[in-house]
C-alpha atoms as a PDB file:
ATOM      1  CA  UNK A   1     -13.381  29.058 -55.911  1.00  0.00           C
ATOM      2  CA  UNK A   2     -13.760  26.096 -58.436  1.00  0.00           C
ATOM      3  CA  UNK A   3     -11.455  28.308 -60.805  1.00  0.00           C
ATOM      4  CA  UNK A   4      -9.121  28.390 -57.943  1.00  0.00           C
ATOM      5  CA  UNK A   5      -9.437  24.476 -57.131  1.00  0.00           C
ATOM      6  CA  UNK A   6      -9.504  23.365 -60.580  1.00  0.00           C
ATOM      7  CA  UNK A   7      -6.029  25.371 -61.420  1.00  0.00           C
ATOM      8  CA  UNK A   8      -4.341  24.303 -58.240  1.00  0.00           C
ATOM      9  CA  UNK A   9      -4.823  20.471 -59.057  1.00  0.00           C
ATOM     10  CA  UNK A  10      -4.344  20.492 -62.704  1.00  0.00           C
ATOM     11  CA  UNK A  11      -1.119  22.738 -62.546  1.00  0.00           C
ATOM     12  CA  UNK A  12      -0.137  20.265 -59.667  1.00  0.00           C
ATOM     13  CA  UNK A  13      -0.339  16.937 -61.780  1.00  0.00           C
ATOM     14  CA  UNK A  14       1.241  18.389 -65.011  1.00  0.00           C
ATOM     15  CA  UNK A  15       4.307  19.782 -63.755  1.00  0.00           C
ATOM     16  CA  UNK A  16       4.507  16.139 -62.586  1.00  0.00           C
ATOM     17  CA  UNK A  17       5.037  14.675 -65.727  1.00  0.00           C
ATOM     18  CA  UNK A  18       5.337  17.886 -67.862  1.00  0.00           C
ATOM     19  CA  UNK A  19       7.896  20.899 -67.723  1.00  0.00           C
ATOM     20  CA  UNK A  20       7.705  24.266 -65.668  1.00  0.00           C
ATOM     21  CA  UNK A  21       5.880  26.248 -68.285  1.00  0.00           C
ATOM     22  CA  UNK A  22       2.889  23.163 -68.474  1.00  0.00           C
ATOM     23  CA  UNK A  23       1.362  25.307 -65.848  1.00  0.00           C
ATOM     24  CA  UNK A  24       0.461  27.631 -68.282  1.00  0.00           C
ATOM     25  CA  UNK A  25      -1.862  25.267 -69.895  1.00  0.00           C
ATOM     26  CA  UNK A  26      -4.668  24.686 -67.340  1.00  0.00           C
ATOM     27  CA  UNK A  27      -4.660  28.297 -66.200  1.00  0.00           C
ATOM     28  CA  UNK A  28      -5.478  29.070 -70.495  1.00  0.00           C
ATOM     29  CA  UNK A  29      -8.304  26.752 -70.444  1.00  0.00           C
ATOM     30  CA  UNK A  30     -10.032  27.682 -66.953  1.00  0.00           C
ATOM     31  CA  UNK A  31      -9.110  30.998 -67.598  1.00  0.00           C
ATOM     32  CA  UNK A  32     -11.412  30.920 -70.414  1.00  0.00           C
ATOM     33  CA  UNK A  33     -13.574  29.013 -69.361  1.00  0.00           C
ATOM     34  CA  UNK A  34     -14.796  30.146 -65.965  1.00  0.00           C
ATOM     35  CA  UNK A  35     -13.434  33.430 -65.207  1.00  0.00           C
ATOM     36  CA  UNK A  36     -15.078  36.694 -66.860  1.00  0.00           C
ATOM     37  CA  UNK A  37     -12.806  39.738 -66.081  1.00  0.00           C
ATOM     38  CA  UNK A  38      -8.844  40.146 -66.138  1.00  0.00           C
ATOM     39  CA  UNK A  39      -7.790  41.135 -62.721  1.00  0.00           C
ATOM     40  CA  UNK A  40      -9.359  38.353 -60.747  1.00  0.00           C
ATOM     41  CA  UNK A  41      -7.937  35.585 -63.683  1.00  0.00           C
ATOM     42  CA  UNK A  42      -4.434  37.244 -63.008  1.00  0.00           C
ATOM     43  CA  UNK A  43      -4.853  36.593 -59.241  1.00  0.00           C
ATOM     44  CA  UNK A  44      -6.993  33.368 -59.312  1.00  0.00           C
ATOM     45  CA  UNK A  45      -4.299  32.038 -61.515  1.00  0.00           C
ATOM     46  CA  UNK A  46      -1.313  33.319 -60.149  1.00  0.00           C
ATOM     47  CA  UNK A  47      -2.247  31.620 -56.554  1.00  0.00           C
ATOM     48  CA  UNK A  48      -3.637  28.489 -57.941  1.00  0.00           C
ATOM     49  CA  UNK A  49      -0.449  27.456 -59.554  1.00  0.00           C
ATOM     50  CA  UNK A  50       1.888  29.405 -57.152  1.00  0.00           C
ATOM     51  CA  UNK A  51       0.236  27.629 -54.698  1.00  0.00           C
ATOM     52  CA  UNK A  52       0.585  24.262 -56.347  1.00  0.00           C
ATOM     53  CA  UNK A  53       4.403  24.706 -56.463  1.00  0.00           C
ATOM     54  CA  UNK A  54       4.619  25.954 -52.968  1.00  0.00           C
ATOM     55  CA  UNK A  55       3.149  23.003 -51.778  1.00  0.00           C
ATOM     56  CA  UNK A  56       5.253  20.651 -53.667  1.00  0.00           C
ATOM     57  CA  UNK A  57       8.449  22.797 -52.840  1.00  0.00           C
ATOM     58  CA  UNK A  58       7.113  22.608 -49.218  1.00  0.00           C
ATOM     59  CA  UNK A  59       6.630  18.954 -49.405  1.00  0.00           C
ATOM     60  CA  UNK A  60      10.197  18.762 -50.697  1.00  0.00           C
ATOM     61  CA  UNK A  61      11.680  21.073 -48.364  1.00  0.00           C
ATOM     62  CA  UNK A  62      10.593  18.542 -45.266  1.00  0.00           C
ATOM     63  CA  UNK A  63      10.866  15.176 -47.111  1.00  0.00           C
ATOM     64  CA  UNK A  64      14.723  16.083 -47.180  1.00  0.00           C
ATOM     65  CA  UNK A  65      14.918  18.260 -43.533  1.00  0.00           C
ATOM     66  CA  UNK A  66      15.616  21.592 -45.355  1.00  0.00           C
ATOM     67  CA  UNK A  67      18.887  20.597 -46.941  1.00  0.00           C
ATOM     68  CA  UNK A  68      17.885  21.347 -50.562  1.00  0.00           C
ATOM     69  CA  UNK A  69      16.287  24.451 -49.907  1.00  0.00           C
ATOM     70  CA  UNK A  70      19.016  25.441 -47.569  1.00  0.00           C
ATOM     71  CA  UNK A  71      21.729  25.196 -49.983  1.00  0.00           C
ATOM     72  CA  UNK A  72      19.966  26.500 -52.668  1.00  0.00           C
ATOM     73  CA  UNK A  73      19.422  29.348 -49.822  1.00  0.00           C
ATOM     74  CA  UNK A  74      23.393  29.465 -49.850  1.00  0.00           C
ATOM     75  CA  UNK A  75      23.536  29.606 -53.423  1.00  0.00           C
ATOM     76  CA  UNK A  76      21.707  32.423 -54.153  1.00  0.00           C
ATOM     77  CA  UNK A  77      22.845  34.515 -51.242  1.00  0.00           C
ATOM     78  CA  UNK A  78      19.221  35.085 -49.349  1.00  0.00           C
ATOM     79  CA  UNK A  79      20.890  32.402 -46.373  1.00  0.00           C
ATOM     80  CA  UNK A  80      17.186  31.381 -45.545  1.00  0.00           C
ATOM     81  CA  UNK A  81      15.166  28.334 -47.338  1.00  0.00           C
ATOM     82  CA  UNK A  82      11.472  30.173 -46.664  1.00  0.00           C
ATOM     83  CA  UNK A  83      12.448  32.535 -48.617  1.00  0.00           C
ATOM     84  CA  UNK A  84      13.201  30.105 -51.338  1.00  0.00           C
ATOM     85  CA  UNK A  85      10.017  28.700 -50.865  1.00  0.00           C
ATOM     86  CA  UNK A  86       8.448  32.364 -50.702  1.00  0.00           C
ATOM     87  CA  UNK A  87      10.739  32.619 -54.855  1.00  0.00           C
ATOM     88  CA  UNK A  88       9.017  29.733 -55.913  1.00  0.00           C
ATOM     89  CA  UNK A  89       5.546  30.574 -54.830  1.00  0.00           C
ATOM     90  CA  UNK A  90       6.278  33.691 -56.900  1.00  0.00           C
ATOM     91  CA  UNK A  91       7.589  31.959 -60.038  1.00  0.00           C
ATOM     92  CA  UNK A  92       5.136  29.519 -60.375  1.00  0.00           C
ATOM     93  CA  UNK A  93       2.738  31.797 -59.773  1.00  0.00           C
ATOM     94  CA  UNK A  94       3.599  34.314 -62.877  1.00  0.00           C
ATOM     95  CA  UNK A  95       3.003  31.720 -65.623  1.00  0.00           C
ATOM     96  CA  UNK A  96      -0.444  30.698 -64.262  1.00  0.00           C
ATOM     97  CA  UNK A  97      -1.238  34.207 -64.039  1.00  0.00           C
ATOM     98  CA  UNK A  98      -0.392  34.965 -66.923  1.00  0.00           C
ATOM     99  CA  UNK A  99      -2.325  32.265 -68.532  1.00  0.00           C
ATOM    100  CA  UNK A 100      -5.294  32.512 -66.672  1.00  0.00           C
ATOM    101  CA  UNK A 101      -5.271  36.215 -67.602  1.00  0.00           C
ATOM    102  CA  UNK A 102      -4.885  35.273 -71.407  1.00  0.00           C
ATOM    103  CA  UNK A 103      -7.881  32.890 -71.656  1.00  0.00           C
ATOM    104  CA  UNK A 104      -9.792  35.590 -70.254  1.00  0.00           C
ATOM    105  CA  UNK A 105      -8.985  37.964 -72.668  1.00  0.00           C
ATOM    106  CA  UNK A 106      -9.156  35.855 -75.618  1.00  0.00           C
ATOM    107  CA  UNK A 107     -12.802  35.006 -74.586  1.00  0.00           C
ATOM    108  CA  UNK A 108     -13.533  38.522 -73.759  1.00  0.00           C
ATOM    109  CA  UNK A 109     -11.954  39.233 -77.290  1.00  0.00           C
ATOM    110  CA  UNK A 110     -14.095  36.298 -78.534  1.00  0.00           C
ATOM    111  CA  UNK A 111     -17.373  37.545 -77.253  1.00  0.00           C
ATOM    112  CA  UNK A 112     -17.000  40.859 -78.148  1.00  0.00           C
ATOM    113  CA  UNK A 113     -16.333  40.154 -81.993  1.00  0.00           C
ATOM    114  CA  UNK A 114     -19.892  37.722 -81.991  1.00  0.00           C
ATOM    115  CA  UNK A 115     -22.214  40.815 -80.728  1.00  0.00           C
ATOM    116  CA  UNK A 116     -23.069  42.792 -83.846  1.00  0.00           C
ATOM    117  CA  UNK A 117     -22.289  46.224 -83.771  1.00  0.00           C
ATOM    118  CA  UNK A 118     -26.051  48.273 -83.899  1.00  0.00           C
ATOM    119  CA  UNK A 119     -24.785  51.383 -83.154  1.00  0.00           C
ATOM    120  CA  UNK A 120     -22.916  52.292 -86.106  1.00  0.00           C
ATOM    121  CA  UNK A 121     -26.235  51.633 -88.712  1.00  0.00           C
END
């Protein structure tokens, strides 16, 4: 849960000041940091920072009454905004996946490489 937390906020605040693909930098780090096996970083990342722009799409969507998302709706040819919302859950959520999956494996990678290898003496 704190991975969860943690990735949701920071991916939140730098994609406030930074661009899209900053949300691949605090998914790395807590990847690394506190998660210990690859599936659940994938999915603890990929929510966290979907999550985080969902909210702010959502945010936006209703600060404006829909019209942004409904044109962009238009635009692309799906004709409703939740499922523009539901497109940018999803592609904020693959590069916080994908980062939180990364720091895992480099730690993994990491950890493995300090044991010593007894059984080969």
């Amino acid at each position: 849960m704190k991975a969860f937390f943690s990735i949701l906020i920071f991916s939140w605040v730098l994609t406030l000041f930074m661009p899209w693909w900053s949300l691949f930098i605090p998914a790395l780090f807590i990847g690394a940091w506190l998660i210990n096996r690859g599936l659940p970083a994938f999915i603890i990342g990929f929510f966290g920072s979907g999550l985080a722009w969902f909210i702010h799409a959502f945010y936006i969507h209703f600060s404006n009454d829909g019209i942004l998302t409904t044109r962009i709706a238009d635009m692309i040819g799906t004709g409703s905004p939740w499922v523009v919302l539901l497109l940018t859950f999803i592609i904020g959520g693959i590069p916080g996946g994908l980062g939180a999956i990364t720091g895992c494996l480099i730690k993994m990678n990491l950890k493995r490489r300090a044991v010593p290898d007894t059984a080969t003496n």
